[in-house]
N, C-alpha and C. Protein backbone atom coordinates (compact mmCIF):
# COMPACT_ATOMS: atom_id res chain seq x y z
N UNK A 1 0.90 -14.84 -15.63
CA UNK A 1 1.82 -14.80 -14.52
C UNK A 1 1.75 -13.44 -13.82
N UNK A 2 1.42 -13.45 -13.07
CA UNK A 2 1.37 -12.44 -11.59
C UNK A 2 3.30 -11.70 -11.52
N UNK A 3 3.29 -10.34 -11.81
CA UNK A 3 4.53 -9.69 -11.24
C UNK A 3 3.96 -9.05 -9.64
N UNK A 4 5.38 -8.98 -9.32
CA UNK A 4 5.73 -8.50 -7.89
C UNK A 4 6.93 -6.96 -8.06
N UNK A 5 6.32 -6.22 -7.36
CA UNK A 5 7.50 -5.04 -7.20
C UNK A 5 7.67 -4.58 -5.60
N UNK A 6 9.05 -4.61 -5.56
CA UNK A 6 9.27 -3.62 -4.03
C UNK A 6 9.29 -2.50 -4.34
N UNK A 7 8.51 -1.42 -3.63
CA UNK A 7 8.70 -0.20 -3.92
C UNK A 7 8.63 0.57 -2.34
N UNK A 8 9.87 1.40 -2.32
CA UNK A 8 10.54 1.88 -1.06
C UNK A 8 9.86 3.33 -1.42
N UNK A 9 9.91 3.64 -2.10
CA UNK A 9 9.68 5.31 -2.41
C UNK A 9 8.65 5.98 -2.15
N UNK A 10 7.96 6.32 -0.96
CA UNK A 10 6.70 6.47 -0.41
C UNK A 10 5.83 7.28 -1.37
N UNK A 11 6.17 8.42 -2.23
CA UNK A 11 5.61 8.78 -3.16
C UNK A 11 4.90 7.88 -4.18
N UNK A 12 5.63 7.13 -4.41
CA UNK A 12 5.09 6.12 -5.58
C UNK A 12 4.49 5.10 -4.73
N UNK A 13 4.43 4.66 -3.67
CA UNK A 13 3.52 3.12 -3.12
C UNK A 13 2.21 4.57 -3.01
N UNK A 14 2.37 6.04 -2.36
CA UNK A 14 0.79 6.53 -2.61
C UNK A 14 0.39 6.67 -3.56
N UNK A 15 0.73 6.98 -4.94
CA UNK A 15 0.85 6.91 -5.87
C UNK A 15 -0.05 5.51 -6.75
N UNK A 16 0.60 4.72 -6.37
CA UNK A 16 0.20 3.02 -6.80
C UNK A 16 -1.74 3.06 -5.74
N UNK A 17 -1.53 2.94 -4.52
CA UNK A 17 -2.25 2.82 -3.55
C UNK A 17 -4.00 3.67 -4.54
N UNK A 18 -3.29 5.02 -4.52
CA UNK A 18 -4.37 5.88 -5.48
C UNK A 18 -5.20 5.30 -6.50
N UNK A 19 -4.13 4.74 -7.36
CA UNK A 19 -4.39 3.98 -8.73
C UNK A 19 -5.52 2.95 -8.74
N UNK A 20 -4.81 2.11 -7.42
CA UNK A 20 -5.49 0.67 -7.46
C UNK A 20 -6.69 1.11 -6.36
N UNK A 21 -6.96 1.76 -6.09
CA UNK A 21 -8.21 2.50 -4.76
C UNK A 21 -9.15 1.41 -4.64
N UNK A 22 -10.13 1.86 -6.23
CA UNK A 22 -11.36 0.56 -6.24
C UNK A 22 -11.14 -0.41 -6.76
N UNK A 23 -10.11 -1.23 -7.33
CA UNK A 23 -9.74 -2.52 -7.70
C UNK A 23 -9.60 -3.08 -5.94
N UNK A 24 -9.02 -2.34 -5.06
CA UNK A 24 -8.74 -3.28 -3.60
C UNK A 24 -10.18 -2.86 -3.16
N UNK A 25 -10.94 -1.88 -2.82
CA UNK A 25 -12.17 -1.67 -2.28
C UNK A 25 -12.88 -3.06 -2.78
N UNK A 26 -13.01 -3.04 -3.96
CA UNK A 26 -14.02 -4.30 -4.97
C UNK A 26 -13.24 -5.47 -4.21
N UNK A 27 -12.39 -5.68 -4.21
CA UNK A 27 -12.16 -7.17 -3.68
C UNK A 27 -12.37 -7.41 -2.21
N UNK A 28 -13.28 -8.21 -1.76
CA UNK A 28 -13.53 -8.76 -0.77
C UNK A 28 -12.44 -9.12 0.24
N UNK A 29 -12.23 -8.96 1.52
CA UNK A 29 -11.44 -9.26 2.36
C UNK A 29 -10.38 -8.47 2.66
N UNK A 30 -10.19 -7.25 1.40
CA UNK A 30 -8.99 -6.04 1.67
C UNK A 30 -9.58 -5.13 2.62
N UNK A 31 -9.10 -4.92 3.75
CA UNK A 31 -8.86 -3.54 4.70
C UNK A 31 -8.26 -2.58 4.06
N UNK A 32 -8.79 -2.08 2.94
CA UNK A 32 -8.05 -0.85 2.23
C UNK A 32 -7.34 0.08 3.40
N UNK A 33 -8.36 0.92 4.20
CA UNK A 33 -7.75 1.91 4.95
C UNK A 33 -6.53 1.66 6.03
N UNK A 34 -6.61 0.13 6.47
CA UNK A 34 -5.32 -0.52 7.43
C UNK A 34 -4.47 -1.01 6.22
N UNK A 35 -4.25 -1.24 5.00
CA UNK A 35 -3.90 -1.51 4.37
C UNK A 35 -2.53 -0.34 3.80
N UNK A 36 -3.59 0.75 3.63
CA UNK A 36 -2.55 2.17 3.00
C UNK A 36 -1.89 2.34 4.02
N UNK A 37 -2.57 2.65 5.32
CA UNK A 37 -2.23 2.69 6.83
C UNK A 37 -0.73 2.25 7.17
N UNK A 38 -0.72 0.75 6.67
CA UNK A 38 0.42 0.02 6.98
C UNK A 38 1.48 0.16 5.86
N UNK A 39 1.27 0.26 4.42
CA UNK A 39 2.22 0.77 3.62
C UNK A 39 2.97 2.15 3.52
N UNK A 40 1.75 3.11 4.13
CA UNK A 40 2.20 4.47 3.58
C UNK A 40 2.13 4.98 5.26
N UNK A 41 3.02 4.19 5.94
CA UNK A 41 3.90 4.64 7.04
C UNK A 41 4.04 5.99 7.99
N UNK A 42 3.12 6.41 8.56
CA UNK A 42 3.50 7.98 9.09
C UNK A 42 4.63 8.86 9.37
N UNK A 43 5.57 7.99 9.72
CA UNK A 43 6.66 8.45 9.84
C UNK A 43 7.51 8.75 8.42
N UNK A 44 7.44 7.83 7.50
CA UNK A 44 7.69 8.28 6.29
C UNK A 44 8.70 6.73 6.27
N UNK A 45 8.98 6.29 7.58
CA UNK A 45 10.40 5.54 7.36
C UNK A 45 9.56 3.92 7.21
N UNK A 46 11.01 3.16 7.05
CA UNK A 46 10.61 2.13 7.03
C UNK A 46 9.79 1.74 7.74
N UNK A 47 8.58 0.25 7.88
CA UNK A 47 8.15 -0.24 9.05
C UNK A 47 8.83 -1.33 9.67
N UNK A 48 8.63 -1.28 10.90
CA UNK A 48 9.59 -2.01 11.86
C UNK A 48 8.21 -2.85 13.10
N UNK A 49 8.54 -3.80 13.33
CA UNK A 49 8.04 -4.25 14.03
C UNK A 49 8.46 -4.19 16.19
N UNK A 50 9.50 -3.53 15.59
CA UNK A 50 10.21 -3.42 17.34
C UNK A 50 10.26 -1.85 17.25
């Protein structure tokens, strides 16, 4: 069984992101770099679509 976590704490999703680097590179079809891009937020804040 597959777990799921929300994680708000931008330290730890770069953190995670780091970890899993070449497990997402190796898998076919991940945009790693639009991927971190879109999790690890420039602004720092939430993402918002408006």
């Amino acid at each position: 069984m597959p777990y799921f976590y929300v994680v708000d704490d931008p330290a730890l999703k770069r953190k995670l992101l780091d970890e899993y680097e070449k497990k997402l590179l190796d898998d076919n079809g991940i945009d790693y770099p639009a991927l971190r891009k879109k999790l690890l937020d420039e602004n720092g804040g939430p993402i918002s679509d408006h």
